[in-house]
C-alpha atoms as a PDB file:
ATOM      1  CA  UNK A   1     -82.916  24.556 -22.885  1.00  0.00           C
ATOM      2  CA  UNK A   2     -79.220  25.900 -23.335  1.00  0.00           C
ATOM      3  CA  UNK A   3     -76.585  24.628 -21.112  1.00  0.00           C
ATOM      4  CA  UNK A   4     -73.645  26.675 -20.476  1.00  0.00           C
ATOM      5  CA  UNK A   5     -70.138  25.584 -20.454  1.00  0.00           C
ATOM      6  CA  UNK A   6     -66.780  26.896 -19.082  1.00  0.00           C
ATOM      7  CA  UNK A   7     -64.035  27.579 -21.274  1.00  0.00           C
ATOM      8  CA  UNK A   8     -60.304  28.121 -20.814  1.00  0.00           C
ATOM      9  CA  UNK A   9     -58.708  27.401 -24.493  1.00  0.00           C
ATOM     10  CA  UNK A  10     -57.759  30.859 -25.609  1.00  0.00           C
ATOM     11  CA  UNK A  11     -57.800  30.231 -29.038  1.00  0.00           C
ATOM     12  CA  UNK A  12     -61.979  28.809 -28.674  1.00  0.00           C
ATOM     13  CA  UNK A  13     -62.638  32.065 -26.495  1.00  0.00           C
ATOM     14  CA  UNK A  14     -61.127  34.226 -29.042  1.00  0.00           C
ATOM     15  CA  UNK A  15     -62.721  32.680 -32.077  1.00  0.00           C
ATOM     16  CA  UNK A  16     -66.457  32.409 -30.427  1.00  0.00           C
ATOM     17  CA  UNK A  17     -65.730  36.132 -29.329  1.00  0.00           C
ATOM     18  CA  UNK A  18     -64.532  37.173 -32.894  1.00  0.00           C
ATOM     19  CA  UNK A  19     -67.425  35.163 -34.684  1.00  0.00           C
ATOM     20  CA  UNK A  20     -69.927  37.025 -32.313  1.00  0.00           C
ATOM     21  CA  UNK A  21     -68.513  40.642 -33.359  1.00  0.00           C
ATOM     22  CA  UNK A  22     -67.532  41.085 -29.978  1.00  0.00           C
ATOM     23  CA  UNK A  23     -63.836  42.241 -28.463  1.00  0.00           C
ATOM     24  CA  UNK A  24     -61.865  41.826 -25.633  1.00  0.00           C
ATOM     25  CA  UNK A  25     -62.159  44.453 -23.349  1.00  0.00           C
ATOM     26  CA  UNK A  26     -62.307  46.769 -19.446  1.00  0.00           C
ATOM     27  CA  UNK A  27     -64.348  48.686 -17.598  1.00  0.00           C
ATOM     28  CA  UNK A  28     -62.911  52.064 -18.011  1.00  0.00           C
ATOM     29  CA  UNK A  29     -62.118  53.023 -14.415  1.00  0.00           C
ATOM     30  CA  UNK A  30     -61.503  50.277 -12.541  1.00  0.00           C
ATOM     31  CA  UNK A  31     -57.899  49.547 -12.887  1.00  0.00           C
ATOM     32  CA  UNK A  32     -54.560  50.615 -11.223  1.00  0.00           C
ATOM     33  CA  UNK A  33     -51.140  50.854 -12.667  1.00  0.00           C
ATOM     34  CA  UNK A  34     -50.910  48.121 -15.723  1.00  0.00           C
ATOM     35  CA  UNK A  35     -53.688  46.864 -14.187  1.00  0.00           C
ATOM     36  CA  UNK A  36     -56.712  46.779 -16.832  1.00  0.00           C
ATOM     37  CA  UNK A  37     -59.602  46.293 -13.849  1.00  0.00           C
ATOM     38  CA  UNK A  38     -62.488  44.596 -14.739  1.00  0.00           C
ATOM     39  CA  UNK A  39     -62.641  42.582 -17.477  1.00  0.00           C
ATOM     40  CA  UNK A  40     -65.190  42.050 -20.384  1.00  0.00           C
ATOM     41  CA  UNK A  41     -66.260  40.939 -23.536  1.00  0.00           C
ATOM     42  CA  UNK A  42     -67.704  43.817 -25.608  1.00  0.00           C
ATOM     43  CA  UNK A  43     -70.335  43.058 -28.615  1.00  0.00           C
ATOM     44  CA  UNK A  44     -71.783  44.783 -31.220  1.00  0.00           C
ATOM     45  CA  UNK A  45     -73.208  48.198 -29.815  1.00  0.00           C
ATOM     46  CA  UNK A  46     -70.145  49.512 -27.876  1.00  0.00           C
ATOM     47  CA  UNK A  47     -70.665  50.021 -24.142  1.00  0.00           C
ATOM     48  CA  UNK A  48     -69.684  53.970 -23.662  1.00  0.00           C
ATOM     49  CA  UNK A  49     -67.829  52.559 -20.294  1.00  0.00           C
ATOM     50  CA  UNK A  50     -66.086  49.800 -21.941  1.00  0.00           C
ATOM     51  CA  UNK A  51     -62.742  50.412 -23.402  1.00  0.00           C
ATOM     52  CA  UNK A  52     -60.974  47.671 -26.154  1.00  0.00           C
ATOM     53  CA  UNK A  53     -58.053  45.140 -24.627  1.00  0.00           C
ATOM     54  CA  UNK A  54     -55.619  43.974 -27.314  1.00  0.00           C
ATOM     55  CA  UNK A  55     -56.083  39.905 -27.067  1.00  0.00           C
ATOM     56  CA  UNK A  56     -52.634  39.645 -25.078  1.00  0.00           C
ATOM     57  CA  UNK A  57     -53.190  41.556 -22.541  1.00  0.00           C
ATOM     58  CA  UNK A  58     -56.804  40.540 -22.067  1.00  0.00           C
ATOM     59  CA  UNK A  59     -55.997  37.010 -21.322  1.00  0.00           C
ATOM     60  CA  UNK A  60     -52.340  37.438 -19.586  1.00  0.00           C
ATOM     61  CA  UNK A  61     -55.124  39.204 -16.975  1.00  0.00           C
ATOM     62  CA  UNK A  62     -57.876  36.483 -17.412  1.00  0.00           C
ATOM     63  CA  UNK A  63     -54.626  34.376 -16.008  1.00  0.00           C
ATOM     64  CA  UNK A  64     -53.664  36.053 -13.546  1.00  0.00           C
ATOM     65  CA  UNK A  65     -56.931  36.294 -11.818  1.00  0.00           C
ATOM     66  CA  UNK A  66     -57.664  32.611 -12.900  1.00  0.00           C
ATOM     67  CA  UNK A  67     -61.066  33.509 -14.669  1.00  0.00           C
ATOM     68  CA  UNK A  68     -62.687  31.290 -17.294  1.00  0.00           C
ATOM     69  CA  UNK A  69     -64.957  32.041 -19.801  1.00  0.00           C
ATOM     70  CA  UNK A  70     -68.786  30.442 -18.666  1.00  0.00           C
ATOM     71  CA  UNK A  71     -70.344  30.673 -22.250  1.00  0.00           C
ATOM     72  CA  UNK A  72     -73.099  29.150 -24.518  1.00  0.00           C
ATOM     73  CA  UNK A  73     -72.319  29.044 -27.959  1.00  0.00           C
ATOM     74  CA  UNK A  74     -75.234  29.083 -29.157  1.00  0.00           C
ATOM     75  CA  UNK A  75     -76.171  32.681 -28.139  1.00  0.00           C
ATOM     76  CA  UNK A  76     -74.299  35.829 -26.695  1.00  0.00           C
ATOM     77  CA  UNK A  77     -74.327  34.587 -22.941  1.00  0.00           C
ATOM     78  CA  UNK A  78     -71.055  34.870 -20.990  1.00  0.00           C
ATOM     79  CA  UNK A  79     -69.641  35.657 -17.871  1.00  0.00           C
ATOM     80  CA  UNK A  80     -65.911  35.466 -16.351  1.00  0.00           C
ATOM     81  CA  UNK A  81     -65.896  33.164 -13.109  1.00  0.00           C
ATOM     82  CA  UNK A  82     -63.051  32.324 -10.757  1.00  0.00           C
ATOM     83  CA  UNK A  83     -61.753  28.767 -11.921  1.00  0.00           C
ATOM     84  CA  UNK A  84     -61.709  28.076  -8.175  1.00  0.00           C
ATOM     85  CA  UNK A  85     -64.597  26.393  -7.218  1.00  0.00           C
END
């Protein structure tokens, strides 16, 4: 059985997210103002709703909302969580 694992390192998000043909991105939307909204981690097949984050702006957000990156490395599972626990 798999075991995920949270992640914070931007440079370990960005090169499991990279090696999985996945980008950073938002759900189109949900945002205000510089404010992306939502954020996500789009893979292969493009989600129509999903629109592409440069990798700046996608973690000066993941940040600011204190969000880590809950992952498995050895398949595509992932899902931002608050680092507050």
């Amino acid at each position: 059985m798999s075991t995920a694992t949270a992640i914070t390192d931007h440079d370990e998000i960005r090169r499991w997210v990279e090696k999985n043909n996945g980008r950073p991105a938002y759900v189109e939307g949900t945002g205000r103002g510089d404010d992306p909204g939502v954020l996500r981690i789009d893979f292969d097949e493009r989600d129509a709703k999903l629109r592409e984050l440069p990798w700046g702006k996608w973690f000066e957000w993941l940040g600011k909302r204190e969000l880590e990156l809950l992952w498995n490395k050895d398949d595509l599972f992932d899902k931002l969580v608050s680092r507050k626990y």
